[in-house]
N, C-alpha and C. Protein backbone atom coordinates (compact mmCIF):
# COMPACT_ATOMS: atom_id res chain seq x y z
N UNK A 1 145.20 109.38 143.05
CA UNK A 1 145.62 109.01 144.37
C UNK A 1 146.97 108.28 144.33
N UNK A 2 147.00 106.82 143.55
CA UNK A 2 148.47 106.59 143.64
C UNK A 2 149.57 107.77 143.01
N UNK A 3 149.14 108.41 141.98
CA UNK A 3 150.38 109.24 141.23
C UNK A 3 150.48 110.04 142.96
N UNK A 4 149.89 110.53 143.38
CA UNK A 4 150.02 111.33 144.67
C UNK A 4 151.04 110.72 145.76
N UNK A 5 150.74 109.61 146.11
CA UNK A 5 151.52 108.03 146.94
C UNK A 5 153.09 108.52 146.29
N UNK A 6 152.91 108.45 145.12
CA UNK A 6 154.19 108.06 144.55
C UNK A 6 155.03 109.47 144.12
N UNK A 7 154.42 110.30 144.28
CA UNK A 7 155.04 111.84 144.01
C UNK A 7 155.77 112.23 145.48
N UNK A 8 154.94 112.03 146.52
CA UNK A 8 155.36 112.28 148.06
C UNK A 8 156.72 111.15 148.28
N UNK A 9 156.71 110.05 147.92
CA UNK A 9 157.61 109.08 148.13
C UNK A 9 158.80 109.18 147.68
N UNK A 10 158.53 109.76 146.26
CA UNK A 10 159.73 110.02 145.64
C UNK A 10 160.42 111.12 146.16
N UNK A 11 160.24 112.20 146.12
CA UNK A 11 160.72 113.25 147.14
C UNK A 11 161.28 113.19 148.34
N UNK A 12 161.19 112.14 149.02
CA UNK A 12 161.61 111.96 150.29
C UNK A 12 162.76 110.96 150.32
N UNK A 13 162.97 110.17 149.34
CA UNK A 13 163.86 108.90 149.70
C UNK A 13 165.08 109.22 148.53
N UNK A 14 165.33 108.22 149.06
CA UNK A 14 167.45 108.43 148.32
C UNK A 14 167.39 107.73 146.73
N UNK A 15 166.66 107.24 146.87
CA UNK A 15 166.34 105.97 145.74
C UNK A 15 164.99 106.15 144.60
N UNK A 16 164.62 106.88 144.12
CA UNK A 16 163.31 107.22 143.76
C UNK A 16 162.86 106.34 142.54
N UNK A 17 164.04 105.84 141.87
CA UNK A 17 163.90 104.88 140.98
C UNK A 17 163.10 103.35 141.79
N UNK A 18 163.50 103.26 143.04
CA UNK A 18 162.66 102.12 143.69
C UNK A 18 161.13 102.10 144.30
N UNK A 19 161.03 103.09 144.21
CA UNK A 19 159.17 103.53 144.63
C UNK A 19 158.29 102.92 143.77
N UNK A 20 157.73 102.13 144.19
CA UNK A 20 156.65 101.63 143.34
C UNK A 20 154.80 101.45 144.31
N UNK A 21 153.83 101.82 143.15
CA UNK A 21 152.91 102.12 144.23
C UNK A 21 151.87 101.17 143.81
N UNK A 22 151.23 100.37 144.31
CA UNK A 22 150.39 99.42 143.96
C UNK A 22 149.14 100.04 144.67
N UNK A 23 147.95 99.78 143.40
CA UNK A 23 146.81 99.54 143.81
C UNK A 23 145.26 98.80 144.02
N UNK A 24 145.12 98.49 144.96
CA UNK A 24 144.02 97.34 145.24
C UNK A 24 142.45 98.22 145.41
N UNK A 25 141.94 98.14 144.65
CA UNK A 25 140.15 98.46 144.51
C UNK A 25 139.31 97.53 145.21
N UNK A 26 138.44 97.67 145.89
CA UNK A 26 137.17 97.17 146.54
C UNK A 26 136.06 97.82 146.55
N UNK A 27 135.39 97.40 146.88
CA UNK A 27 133.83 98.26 146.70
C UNK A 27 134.30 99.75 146.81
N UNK A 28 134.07 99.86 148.22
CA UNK A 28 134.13 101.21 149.08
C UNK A 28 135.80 101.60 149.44
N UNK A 29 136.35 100.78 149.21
CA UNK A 29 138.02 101.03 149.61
C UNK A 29 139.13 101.01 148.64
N UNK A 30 140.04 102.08 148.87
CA UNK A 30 141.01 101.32 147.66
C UNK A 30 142.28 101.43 149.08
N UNK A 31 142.84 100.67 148.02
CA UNK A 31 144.49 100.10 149.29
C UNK A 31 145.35 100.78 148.75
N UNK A 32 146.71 101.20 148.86
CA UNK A 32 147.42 101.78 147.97
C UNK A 32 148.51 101.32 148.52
N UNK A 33 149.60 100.19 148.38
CA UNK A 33 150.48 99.36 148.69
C UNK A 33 152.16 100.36 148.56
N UNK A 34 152.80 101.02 149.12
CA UNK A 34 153.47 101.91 149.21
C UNK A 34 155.33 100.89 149.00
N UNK A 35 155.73 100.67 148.35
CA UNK A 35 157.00 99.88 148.26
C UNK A 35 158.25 100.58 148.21
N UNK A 36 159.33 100.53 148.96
CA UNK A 36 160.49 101.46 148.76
C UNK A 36 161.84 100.59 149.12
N UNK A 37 163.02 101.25 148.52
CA UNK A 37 163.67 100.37 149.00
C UNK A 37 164.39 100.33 150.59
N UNK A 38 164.98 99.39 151.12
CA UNK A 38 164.67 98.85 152.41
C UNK A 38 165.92 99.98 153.02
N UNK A 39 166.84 100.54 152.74
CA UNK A 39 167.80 101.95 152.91
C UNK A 39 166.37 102.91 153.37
N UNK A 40 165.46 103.17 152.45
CA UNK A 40 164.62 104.65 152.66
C UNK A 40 163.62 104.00 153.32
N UNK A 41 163.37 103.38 153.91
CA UNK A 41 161.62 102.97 154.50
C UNK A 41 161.53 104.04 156.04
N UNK A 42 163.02 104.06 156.50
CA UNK A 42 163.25 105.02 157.65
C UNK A 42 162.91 106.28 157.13
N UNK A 43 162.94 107.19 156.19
CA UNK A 43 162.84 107.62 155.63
C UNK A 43 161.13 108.20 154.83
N UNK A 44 160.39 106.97 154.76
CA UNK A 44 159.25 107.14 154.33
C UNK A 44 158.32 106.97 155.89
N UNK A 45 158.68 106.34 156.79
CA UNK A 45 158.04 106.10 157.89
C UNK A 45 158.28 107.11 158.73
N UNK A 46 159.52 107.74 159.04
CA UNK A 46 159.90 108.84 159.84
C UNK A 46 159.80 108.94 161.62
N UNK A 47 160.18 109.61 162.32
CA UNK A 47 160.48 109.27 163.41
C UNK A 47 159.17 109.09 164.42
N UNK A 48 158.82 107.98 164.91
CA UNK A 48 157.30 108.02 165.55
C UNK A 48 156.16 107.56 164.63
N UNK A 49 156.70 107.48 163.22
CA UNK A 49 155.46 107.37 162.37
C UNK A 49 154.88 108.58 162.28
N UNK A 50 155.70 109.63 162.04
CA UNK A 50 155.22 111.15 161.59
C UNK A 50 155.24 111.30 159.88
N UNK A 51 155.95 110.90 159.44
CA UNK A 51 155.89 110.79 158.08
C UNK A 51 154.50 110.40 157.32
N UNK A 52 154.88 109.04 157.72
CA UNK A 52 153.58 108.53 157.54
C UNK A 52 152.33 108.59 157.77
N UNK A 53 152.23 109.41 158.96
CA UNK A 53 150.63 109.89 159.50
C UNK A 53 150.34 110.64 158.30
N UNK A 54 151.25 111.64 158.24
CA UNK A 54 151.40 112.97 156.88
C UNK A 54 151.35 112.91 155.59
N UNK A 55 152.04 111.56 154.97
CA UNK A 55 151.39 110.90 154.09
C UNK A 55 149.70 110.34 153.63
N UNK A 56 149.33 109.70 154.93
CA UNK A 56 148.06 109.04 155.17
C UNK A 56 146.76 110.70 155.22
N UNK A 57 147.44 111.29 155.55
CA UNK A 57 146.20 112.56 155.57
C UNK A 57 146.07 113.38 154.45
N UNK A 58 147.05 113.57 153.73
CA UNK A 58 147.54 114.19 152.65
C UNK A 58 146.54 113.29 151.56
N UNK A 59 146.78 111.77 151.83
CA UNK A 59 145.71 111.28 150.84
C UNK A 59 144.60 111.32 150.91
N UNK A 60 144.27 111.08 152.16
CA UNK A 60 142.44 111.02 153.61
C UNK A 60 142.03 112.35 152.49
N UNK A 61 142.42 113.26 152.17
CA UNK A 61 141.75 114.43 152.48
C UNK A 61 141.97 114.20 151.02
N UNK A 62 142.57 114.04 150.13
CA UNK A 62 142.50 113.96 148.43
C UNK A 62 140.74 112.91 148.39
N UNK A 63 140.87 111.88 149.11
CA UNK A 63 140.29 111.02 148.97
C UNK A 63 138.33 111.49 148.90
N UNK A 64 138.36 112.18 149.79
CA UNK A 64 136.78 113.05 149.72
C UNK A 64 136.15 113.16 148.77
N UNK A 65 136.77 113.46 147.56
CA UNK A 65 136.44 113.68 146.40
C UNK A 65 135.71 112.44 145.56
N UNK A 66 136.39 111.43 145.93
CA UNK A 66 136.09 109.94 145.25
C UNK A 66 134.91 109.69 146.36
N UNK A 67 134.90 109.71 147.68
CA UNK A 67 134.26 109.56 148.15
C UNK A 67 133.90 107.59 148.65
N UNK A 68 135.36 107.73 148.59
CA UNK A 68 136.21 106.11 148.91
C UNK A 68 136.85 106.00 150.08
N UNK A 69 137.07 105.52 150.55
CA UNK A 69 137.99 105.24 151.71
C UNK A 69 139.68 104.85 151.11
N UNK A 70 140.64 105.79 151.97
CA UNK A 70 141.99 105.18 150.80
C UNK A 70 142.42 105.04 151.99
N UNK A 71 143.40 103.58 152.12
CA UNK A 71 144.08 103.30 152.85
C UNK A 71 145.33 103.31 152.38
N UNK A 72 146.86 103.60 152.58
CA UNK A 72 148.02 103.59 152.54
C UNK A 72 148.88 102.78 153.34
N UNK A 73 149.42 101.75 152.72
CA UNK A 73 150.57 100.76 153.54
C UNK A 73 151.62 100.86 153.19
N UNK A 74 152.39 100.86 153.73
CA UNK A 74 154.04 100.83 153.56
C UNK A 74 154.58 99.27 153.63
N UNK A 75 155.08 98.41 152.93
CA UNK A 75 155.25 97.44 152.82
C UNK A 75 156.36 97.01 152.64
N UNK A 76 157.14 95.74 152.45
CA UNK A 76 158.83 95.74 152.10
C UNK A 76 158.49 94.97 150.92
């Protein structure tokens, strides 16, 4: 799931050397802390938050498998 976070991120932004993807485990949830640099976040978020929906489903639907809940944040 993060290599996934961080494969989509990189592809999209100007900076790919700055992507870094953190992850937080909980019972039933994992977090996946999305970091970029502050030039590409327009970029990773996209207009309306279309990016990011597209991101967030792209994982939703990896996620079935684990049978976890994955949440994705974009963070500074």
């Amino acid at each position: 799931m993060k290599e996934l976070v961080e494969i989509l991120a990189k592809a999209l932004v100007d900076q790919p050397e700055k992507v870094t993807v953190d992850k937080i485990e909980k019972e039933k949830t994992i977090i996946l802390q999305l970091k970029v640099a502050p030039e590409d976040m327009g970029k990773v978020i996209g207009k309306h938050g279309r990016i990011a929906r597209a991101i967030r489903s792209v994982v939703k639907a990896a996620a079935t498998r684990h049978k976890k809940k994955v949440l994705v944040e974009i963070v500074k």
